[in-house]
Structures are given as structure tokens and as C-alpha cells.
N, C-alpha and C. Protein backbone atom coordinates (compact mmCIF):
# COMPACT_ATOMS: atom_id res chain seq x y z
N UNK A 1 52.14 -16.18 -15.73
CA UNK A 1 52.80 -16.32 -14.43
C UNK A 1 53.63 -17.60 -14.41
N UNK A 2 55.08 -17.50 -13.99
CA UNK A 2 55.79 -18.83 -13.96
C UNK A 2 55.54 -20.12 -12.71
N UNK A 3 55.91 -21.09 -12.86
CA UNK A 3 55.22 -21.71 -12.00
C UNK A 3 56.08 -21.25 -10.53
N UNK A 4 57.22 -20.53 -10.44
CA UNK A 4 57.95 -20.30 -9.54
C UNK A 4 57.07 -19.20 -8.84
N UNK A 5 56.97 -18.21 -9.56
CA UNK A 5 55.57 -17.45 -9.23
C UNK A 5 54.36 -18.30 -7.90
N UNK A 6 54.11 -18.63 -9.10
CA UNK A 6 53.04 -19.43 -8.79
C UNK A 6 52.84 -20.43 -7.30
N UNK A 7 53.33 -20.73 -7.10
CA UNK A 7 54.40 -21.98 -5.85
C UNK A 7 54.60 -20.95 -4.76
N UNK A 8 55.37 -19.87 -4.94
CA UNK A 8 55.81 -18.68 -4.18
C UNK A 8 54.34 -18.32 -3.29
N UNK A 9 53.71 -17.79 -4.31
CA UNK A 9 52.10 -17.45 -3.65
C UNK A 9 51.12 -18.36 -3.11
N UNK A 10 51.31 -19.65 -3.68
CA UNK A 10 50.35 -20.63 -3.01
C UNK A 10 50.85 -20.99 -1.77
N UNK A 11 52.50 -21.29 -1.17
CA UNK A 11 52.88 -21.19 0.11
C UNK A 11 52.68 -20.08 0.48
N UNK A 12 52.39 -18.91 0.61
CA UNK A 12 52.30 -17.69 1.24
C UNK A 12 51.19 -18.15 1.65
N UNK A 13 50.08 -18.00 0.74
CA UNK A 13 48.55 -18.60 0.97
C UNK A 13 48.24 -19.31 2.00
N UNK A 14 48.94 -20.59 2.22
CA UNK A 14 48.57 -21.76 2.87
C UNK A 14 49.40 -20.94 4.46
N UNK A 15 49.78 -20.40 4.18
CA UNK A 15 50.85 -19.55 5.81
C UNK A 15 50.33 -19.08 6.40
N UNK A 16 49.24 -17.83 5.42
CA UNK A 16 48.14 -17.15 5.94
C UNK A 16 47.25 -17.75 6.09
N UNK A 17 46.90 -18.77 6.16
CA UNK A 17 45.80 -19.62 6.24
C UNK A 17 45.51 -20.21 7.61
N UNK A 18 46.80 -20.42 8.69
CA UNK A 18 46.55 -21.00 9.49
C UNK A 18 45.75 -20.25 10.36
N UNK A 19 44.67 -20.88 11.12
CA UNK A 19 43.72 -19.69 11.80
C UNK A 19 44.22 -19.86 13.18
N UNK A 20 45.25 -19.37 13.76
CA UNK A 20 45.62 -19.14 15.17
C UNK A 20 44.61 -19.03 16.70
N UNK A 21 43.28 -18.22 15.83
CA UNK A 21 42.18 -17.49 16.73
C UNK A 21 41.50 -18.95 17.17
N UNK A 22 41.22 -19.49 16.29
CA UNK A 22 40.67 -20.70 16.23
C UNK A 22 41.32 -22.19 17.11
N UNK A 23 42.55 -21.90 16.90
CA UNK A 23 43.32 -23.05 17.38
C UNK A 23 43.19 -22.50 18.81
N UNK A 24 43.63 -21.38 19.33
CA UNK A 24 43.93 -21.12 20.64
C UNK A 24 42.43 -21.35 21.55
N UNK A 25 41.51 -20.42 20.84
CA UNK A 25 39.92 -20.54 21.40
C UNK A 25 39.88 -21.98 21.79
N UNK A 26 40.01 -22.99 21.20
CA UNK A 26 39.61 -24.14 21.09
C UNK A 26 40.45 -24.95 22.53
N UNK A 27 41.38 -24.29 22.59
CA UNK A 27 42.39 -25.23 24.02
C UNK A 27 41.69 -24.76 25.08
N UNK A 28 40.58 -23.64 25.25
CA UNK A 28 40.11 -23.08 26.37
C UNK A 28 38.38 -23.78 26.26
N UNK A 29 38.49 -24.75 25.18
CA UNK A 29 36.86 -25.23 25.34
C UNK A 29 35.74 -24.38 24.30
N UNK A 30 36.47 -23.24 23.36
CA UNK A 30 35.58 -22.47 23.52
C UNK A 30 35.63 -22.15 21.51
N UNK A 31 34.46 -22.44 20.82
CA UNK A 31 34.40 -22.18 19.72
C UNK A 31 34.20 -20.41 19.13
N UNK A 32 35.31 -20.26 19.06
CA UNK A 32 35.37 -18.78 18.47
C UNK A 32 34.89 -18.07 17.46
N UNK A 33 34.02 -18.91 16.49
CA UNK A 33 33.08 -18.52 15.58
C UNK A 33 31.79 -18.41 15.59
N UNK A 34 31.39 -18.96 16.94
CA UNK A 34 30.23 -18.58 17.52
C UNK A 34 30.25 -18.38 18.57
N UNK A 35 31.02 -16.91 18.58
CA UNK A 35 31.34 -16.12 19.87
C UNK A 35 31.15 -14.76 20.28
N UNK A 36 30.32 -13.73 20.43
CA UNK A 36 30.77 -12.50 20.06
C UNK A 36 30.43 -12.27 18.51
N UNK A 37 31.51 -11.79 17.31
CA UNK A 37 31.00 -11.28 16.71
C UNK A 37 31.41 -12.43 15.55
N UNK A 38 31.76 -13.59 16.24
CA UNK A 38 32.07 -15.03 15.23
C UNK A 38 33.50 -14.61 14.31
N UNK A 39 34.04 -13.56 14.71
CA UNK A 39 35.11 -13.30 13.69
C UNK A 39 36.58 -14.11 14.08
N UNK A 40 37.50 -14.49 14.18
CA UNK A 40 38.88 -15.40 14.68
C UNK A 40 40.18 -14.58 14.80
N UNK A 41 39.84 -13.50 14.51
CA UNK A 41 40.90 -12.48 15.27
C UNK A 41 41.45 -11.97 16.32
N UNK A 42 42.11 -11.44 16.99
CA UNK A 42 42.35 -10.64 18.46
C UNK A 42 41.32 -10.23 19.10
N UNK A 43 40.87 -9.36 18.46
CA UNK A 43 39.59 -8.63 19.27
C UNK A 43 38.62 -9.10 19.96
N UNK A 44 38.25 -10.53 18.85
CA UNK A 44 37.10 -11.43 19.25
C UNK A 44 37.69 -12.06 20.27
N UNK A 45 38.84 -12.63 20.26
CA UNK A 45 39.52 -13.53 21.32
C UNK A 45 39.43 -13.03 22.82
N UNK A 46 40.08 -11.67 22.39
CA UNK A 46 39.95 -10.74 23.53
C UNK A 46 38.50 -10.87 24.25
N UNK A 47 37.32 -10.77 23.98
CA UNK A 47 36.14 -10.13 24.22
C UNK A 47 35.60 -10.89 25.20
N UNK A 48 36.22 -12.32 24.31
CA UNK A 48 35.14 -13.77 24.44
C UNK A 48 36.33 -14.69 26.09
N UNK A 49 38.17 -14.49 26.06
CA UNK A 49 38.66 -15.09 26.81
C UNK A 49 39.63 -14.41 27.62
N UNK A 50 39.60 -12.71 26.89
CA UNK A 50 41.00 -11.89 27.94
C UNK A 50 42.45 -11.74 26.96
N UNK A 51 43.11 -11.12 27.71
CA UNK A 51 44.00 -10.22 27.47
C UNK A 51 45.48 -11.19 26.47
N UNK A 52 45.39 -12.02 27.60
CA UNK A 52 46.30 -13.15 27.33
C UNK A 52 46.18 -13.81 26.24
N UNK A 53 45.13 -14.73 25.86
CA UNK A 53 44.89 -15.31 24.75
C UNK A 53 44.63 -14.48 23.80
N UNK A 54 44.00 -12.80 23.72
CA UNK A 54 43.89 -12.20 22.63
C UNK A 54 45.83 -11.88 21.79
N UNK A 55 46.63 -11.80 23.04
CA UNK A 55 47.59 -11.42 22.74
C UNK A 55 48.77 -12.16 21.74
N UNK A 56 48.42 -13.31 21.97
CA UNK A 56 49.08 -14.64 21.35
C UNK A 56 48.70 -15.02 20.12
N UNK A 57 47.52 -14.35 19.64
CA UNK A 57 46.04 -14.34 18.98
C UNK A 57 47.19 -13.40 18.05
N UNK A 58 46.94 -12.66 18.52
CA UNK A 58 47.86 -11.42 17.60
C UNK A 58 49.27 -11.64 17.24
N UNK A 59 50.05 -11.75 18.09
CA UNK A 59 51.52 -12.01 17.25
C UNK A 59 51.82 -13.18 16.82
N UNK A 60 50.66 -14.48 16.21
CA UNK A 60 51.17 -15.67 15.67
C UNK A 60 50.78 -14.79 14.29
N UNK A 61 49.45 -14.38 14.28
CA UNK A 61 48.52 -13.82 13.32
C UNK A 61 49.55 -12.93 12.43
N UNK A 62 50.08 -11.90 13.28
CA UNK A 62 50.99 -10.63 12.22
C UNK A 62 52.16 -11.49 12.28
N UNK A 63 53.00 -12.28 12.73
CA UNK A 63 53.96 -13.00 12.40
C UNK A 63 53.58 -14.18 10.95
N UNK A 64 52.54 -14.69 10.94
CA UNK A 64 52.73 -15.65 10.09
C UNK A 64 52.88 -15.10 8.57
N UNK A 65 52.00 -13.18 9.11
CA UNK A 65 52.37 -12.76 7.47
C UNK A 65 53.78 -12.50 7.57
N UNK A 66 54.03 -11.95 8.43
CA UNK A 66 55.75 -11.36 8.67
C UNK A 66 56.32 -12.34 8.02
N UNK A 67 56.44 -13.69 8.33
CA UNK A 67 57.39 -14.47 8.32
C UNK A 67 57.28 -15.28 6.84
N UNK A 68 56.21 -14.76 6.21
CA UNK A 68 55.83 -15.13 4.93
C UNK A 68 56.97 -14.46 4.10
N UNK A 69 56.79 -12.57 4.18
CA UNK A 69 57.21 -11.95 3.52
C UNK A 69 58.93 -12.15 3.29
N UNK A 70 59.58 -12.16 5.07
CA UNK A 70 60.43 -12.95 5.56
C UNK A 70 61.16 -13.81 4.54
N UNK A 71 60.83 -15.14 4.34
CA UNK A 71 61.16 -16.48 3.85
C UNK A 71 61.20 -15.88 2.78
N UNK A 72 60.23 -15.30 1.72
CA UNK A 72 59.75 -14.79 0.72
C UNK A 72 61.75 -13.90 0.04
N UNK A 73 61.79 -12.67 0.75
CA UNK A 73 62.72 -11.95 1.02
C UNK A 73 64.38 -12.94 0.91
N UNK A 74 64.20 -13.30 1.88
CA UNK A 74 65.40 -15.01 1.99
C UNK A 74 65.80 -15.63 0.39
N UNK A 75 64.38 -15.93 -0.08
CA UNK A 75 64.85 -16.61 -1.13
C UNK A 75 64.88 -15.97 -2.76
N UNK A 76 65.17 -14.43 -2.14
CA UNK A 76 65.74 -13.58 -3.43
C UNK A 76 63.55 -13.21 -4.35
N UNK A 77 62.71 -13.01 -3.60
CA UNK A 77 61.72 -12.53 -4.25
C UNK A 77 61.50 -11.50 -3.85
N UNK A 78 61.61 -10.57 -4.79
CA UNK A 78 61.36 -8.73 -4.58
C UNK A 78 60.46 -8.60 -5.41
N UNK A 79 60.26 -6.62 -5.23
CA UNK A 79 59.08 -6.41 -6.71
C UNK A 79 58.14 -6.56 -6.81
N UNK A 80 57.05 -6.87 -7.20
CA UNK A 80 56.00 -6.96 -7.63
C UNK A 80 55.40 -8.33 -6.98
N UNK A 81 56.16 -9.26 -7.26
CA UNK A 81 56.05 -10.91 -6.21
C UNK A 81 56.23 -10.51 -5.11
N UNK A 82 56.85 -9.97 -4.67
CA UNK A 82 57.44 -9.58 -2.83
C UNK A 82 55.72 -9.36 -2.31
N UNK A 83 55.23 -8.44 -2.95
CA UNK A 83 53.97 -7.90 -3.14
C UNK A 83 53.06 -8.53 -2.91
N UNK A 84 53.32 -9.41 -3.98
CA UNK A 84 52.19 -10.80 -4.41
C UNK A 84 51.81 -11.43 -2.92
N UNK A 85 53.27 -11.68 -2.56
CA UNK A 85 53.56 -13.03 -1.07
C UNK A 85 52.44 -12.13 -0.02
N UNK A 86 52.62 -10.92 -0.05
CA UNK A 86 52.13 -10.21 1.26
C UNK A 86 50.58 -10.38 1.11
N UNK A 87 49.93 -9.82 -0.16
CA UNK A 87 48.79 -9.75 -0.27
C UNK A 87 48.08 -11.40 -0.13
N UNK A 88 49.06 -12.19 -0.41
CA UNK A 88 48.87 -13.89 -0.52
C UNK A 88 48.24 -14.47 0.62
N UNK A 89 49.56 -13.82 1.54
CA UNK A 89 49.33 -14.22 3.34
C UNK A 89 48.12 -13.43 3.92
N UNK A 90 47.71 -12.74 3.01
CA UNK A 90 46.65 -11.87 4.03
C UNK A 90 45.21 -12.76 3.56
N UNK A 91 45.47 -12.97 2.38
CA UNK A 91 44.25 -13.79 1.48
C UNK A 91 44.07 -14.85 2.05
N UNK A 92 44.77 -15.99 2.77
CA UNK A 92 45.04 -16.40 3.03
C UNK A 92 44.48 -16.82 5.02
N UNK A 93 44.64 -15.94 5.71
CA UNK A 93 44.31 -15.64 6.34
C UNK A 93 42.41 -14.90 6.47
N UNK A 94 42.19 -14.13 5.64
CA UNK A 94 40.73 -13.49 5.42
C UNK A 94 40.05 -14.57 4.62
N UNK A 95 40.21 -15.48 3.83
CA UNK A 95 40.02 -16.99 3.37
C UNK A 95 40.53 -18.29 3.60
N UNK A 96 40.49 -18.78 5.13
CA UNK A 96 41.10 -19.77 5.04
C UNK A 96 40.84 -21.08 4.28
N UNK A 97 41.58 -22.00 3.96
CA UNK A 97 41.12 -22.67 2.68
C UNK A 97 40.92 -23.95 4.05
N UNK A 98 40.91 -23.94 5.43
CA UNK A 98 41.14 -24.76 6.45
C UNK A 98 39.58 -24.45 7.01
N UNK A 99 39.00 -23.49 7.12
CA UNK A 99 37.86 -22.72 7.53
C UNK A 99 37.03 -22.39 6.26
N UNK A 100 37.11 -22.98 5.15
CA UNK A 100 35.93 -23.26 3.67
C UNK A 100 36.11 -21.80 3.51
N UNK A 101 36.79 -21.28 3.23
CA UNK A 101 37.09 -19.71 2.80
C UNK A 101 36.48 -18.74 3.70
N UNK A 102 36.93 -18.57 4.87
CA UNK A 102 36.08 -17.93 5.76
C UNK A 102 37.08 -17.60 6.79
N UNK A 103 37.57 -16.70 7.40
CA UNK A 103 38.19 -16.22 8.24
C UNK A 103 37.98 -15.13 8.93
N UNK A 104 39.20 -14.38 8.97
CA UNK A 104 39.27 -13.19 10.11
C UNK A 104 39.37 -11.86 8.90
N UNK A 105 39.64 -10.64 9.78
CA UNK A 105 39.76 -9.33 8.82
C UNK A 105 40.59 -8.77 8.39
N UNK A 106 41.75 -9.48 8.91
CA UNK A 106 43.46 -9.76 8.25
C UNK A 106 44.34 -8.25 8.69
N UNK A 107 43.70 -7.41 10.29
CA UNK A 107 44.08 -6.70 10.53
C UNK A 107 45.65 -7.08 10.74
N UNK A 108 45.99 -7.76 11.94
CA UNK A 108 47.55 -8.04 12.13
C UNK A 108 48.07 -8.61 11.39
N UNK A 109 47.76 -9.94 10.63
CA UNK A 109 48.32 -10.17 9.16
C UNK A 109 48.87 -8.94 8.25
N UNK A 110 47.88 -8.14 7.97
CA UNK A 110 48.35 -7.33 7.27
C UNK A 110 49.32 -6.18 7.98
N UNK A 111 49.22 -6.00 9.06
CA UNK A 111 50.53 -5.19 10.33
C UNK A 111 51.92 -6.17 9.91
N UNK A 112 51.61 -7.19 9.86
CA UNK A 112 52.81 -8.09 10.21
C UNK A 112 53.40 -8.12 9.05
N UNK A 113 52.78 -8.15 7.33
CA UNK A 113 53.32 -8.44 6.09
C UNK A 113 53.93 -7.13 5.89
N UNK A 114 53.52 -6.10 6.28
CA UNK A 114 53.71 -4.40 5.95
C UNK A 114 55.07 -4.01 7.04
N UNK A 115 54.83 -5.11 8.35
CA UNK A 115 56.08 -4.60 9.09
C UNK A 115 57.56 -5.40 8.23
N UNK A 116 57.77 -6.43 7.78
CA UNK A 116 59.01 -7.02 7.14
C UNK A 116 58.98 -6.16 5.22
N UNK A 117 57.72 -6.13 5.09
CA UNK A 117 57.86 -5.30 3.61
C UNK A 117 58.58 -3.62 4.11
N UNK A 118 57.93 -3.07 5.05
CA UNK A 118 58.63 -1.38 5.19
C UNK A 118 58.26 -1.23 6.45
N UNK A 119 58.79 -1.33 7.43
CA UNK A 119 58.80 -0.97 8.49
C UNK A 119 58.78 0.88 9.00
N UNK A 120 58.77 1.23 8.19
CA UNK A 120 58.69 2.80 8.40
C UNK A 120 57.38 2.87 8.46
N UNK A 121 57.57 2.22 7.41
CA UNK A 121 55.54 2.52 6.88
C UNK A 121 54.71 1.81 7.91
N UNK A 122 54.82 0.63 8.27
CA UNK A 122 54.11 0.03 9.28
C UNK A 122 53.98 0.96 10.69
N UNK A 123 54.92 1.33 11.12
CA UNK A 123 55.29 1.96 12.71
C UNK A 123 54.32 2.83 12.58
N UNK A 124 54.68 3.69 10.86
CA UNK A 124 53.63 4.76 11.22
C UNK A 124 52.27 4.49 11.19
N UNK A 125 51.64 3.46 10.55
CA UNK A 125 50.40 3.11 10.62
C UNK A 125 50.04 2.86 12.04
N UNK A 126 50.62 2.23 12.72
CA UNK A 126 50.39 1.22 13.98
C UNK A 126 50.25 2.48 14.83
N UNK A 127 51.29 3.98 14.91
CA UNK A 127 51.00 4.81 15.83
C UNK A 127 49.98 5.57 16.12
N UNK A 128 49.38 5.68 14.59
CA UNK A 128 48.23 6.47 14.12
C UNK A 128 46.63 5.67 14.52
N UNK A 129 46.75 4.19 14.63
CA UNK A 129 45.68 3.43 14.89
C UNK A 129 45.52 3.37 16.17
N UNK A 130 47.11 3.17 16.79
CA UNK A 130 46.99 3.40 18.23
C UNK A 130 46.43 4.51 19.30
N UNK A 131 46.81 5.93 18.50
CA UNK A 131 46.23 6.70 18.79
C UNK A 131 44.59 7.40 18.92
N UNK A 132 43.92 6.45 17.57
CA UNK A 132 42.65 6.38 17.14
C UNK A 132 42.06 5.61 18.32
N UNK A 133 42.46 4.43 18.99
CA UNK A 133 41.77 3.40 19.64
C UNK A 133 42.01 4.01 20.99
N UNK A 134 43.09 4.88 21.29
CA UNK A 134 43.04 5.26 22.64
C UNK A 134 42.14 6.38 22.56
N UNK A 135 41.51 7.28 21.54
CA UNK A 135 40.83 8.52 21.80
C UNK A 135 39.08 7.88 21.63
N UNK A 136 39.24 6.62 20.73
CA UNK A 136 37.43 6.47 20.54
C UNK A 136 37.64 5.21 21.09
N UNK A 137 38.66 4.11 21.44
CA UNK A 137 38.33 2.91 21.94
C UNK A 137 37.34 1.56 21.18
N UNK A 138 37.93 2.03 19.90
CA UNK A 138 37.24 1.39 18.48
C UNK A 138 38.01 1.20 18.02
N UNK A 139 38.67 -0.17 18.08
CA UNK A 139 39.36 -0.81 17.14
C UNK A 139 39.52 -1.09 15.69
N UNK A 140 38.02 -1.04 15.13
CA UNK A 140 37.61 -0.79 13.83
C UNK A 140 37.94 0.75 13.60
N UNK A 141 37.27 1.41 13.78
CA UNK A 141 38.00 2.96 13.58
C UNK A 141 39.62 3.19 13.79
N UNK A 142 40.09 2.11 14.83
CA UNK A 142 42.02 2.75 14.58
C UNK A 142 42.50 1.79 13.49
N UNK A 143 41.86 0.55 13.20
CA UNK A 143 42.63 -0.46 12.36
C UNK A 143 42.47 0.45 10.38
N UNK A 144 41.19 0.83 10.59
CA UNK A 144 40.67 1.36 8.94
C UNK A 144 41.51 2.76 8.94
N UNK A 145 41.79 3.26 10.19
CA UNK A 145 43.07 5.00 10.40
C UNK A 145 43.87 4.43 10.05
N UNK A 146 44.37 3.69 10.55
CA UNK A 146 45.81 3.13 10.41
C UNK A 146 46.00 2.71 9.32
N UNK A 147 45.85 1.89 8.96
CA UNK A 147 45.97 1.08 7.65
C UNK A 147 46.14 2.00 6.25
N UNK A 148 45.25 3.37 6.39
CA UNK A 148 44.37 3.98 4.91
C UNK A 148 46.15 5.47 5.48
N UNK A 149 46.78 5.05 6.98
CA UNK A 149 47.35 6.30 6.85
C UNK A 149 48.95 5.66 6.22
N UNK A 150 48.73 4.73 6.61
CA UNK A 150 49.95 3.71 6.14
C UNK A 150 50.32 4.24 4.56
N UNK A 151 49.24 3.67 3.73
CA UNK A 151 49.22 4.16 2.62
C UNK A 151 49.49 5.62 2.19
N UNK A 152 48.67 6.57 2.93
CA UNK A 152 49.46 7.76 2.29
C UNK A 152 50.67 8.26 2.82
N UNK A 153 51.05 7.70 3.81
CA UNK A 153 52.91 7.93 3.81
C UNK A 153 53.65 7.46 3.28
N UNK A 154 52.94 6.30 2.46
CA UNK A 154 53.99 5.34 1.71
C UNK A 154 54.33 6.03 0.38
N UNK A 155 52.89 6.57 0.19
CA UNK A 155 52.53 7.30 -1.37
C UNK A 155 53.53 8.90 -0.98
N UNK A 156 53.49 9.66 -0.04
CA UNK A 156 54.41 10.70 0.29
C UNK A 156 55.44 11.15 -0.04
N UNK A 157 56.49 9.40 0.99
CA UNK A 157 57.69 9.35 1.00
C UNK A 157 58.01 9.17 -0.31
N UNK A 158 57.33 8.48 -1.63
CA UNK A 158 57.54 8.03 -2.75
C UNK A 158 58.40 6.39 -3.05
N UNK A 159 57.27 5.86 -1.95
CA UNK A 159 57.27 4.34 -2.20
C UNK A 159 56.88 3.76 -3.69
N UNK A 160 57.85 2.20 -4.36
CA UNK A 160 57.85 2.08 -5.47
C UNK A 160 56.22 1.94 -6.21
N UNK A 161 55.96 1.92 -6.92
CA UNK A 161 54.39 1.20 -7.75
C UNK A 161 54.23 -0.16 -7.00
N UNK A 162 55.00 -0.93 -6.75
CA UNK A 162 54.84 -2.19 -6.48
C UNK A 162 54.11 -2.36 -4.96
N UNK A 163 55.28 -1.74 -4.10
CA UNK A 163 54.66 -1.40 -2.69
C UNK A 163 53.52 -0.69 -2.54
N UNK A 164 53.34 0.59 -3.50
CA UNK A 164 52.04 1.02 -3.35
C UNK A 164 51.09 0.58 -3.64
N UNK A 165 50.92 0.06 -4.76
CA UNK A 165 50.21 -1.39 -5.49
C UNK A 165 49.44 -2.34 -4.34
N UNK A 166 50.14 -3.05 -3.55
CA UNK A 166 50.12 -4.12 -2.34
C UNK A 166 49.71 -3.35 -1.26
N UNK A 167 49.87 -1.97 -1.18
CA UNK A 167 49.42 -1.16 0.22
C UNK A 167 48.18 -1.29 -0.06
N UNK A 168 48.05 -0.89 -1.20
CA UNK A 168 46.40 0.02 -1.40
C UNK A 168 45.81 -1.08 -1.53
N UNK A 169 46.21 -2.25 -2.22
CA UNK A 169 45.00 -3.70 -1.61
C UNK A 169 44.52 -4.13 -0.56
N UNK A 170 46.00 -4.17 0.05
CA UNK A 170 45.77 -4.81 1.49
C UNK A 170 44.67 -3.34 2.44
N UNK A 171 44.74 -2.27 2.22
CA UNK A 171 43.79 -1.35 2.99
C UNK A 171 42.54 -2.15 2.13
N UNK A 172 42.00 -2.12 0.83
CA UNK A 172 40.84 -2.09 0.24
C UNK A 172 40.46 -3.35 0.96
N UNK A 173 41.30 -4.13 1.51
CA UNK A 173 40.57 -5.99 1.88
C UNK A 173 40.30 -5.19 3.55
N UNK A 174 40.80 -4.38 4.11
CA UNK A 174 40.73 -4.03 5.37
C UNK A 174 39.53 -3.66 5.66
N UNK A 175 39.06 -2.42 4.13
CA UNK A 175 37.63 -2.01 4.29
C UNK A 175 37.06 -3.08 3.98
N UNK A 176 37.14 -3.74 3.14
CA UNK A 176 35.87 -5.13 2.75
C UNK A 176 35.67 -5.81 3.85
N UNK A 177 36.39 -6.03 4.69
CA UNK A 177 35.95 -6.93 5.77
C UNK A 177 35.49 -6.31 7.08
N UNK A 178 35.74 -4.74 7.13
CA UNK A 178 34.94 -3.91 7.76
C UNK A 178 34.18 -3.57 7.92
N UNK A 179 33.38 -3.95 6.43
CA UNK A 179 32.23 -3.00 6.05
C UNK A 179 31.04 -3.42 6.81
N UNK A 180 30.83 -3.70 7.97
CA UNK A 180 29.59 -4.46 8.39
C UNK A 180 30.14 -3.43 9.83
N UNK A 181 31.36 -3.25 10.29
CA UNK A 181 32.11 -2.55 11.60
C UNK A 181 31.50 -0.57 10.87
N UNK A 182 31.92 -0.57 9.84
CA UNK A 182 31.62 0.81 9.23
C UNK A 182 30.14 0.69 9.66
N UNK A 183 29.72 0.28 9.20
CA UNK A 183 27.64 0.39 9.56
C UNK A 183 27.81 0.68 10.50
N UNK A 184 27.95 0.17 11.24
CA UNK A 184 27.72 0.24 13.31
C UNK A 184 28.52 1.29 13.64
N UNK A 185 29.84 1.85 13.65
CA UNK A 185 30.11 2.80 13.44
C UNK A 185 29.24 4.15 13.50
N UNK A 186 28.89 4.14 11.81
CA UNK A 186 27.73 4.87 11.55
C UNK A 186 26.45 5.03 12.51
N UNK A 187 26.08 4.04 13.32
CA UNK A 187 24.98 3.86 13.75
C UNK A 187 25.09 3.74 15.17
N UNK A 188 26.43 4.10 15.79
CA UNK A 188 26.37 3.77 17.12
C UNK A 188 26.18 2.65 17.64
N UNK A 189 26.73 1.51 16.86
CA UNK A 189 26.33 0.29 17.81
C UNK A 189 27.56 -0.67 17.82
N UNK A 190 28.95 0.01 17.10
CA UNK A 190 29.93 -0.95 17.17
C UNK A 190 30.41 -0.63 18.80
N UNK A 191 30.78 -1.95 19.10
CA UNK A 191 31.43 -2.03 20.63
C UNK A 191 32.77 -1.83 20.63
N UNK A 192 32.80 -0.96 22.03
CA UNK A 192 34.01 -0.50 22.38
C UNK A 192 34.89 -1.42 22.87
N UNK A 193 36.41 -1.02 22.80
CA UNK A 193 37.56 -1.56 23.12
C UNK A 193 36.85 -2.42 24.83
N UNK A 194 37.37 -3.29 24.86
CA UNK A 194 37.14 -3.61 26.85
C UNK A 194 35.84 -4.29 27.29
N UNK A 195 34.72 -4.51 26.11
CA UNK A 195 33.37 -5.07 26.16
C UNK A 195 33.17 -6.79 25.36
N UNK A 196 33.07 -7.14 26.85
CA UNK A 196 32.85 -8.29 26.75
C UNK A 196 31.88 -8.93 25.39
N UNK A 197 32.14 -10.48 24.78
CA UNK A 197 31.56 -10.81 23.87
C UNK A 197 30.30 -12.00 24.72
N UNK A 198 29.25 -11.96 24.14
CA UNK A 198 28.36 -12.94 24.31
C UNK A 198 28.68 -14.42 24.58
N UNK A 199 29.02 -15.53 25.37
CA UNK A 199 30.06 -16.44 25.26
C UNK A 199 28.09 -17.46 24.49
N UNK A 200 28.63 -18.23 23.51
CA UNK A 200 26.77 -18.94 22.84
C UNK A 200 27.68 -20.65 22.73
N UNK A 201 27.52 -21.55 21.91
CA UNK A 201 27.82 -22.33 21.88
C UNK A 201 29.42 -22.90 22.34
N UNK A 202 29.48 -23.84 23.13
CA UNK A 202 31.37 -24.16 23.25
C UNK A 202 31.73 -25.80 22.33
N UNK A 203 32.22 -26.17 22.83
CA UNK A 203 33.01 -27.38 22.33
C UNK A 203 32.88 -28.53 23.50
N UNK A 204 32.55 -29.20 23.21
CA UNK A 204 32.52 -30.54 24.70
C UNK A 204 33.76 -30.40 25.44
């Protein structure tokens, strides 16, 4: 790998890294990792402070990958690196190197890197999840629809190796960080869209 490579992905990294969930929780008093389900994403934000702060929660989150891929794009990196940057920002984000490798589930990150990489492909994911969350009101069930349908339209239309390559990761990190939402799922105990989170320790 060249060091241009190399440089390319470690700023992507550090982009996805910033934990938004965390910063915002924190202006309201309120530690977001011991909140609800301790995760630093939308959902949790949502659960633990409302509509508003989940919302802001979300488009810094899918923007910072966006704007990764973005810059990325700008300075002439396609291909297989284009790839790299997306999966970077999501890593990035699901490991923050700011939070000792520990983050969120890199749902809108990965909305946001997939909307500037193919926007076809994204819309259709996003309609299909949307539709999932309005019929079961399980966000985990529309984010793992969405994401896994993303991929096979991408694979359909006859998106390159490279893009498909970077799809099918970014879903496999979607399930890995699910896999605890899949149990409950299974078991009837993941919470629905609109249910409040446990509010446990805050911040002075």
C-alpha cells in the first residue's frame, strides 16, 4: 500500500471517528454511554433526549462519512481506495480511536458514505428500511433490511467489484454490531421505535 493510500484512509478514519452522539448528549448534561442501550448513535439519542437532538445526531453522523467520501472524490481517489475511504469512515466511527475503540453501529455513517459513493443505491436502501421501521417500528430490523437490500441492487444493477466489495463490508459491520439487536429481535425484547431509554448516570 503507498503511503498516499495510506494517509487517504487514516484521514477518513480520524473523520469517522468524531463521535457526534457523544458531543451533543453531553451539552444537555447527559452521558450517552450510560444511557439506554449505552450505544452513541441516533436512536440512543433519541430515546434518552427527543427528536431534536436525535436528529442532529444523525446528519453530522451520515455527513461526516458523506463528506469523507466527498473530499476523498475531490482529490481524484476512485476504485478500490474510493472504497477503502468509505469503509475507513465507518471504522472509524464503529471504533473511535477518541472513545478507546468503542463506538456506535455505523448505521448513518454508513447511509451517508453509500449516499456520495451511489446514490441510487443508497435511496433504495433508505426506502426499504423506511418502510421496515414504519411496518415493525424496529429500527434494527429496517437498518439490517436496508442495508443487506442496498447490496443486492447494487449486485443487480451490476455495480463494479470494488463498490460491491465496500457494500458487502459495510452490511457485514452492520450485522456485527447488531448482533446483540438480532438476539432480542429473536426473543421479543428489542424496543420499539418511540420507547423511551432508562436515563442512569449524567455528567455534573
Amino acid at each position: 500500500m503507498s503511503l498516499y493510500a495510506l494517509v487517504t484512509l487514516l484521514l477518513a478514519y480520524l473523520f469517522g471517528s468524531v463521535p457526534a452522539g457523544v458531543l451533543i448528549a453531553r451539552l444537555y448534561g447527559v452521558n450517552i454511554r450510560e444511557v439506554g442501550s449505552g450505544n452513541i448513535g441516533a436512536t440512543n439519542v433519541l430515546r434518552a433526549l427527543g427528536w431534536g437532538p436525535a436528529l442532529v445526531v444523525f446528519a453530522f453522523d451520515m455527513f461526516k462519512g458523506g463528506l469523507a467520501v466527498l473530499i476523498a472524490r475531490a482529490l481524484g481517489v476512485d476504485g478500490w481506495l474510493l472504497g477503502g475511504v468509505a469503509l475507513a469512515a465507518v471504522l472509524g466511527h464503529n471504533f473511535s480511536v477518541f472513545l478507546g475503540f468503542k463506538g456506535g453501529k455505523g448505521v448513518a455513517t454508513s447511509f451517508g458514505t453509500v449516499l456520495f459513493l451511489d446514490p441510487e443505491v443508497a435511496l433504495f436502501g433508505l426506502v426499504v428500511a423506511l418502510v421496515v421501521i414504519a411496518l415493525t417500528r424496529y429500527v434494527s430490523a429496517g437498518s439490517l433490511t436496508g442495508t443487506s437490500a442496498g447490496l443486492v441492487y447494487a449486485a443487480f444493477v451490476g455495480r463494479p467489484a470494488w463498490e460491491l466489495t465496500a457494500l458487502a463490508l459495510l452490511v457485514a459491520l452492520v450485522f456485527w454490531t447488531h448482533r446483540e439487536n438480532v438476539v432480542r429481535l429473536q426473543q421479543g425484547k428489542e424496543r420499539r421505535l418511540g420507547e423511551k431509554a432508562d436515563r442512569k448516570p449524567r455528567y455534573p
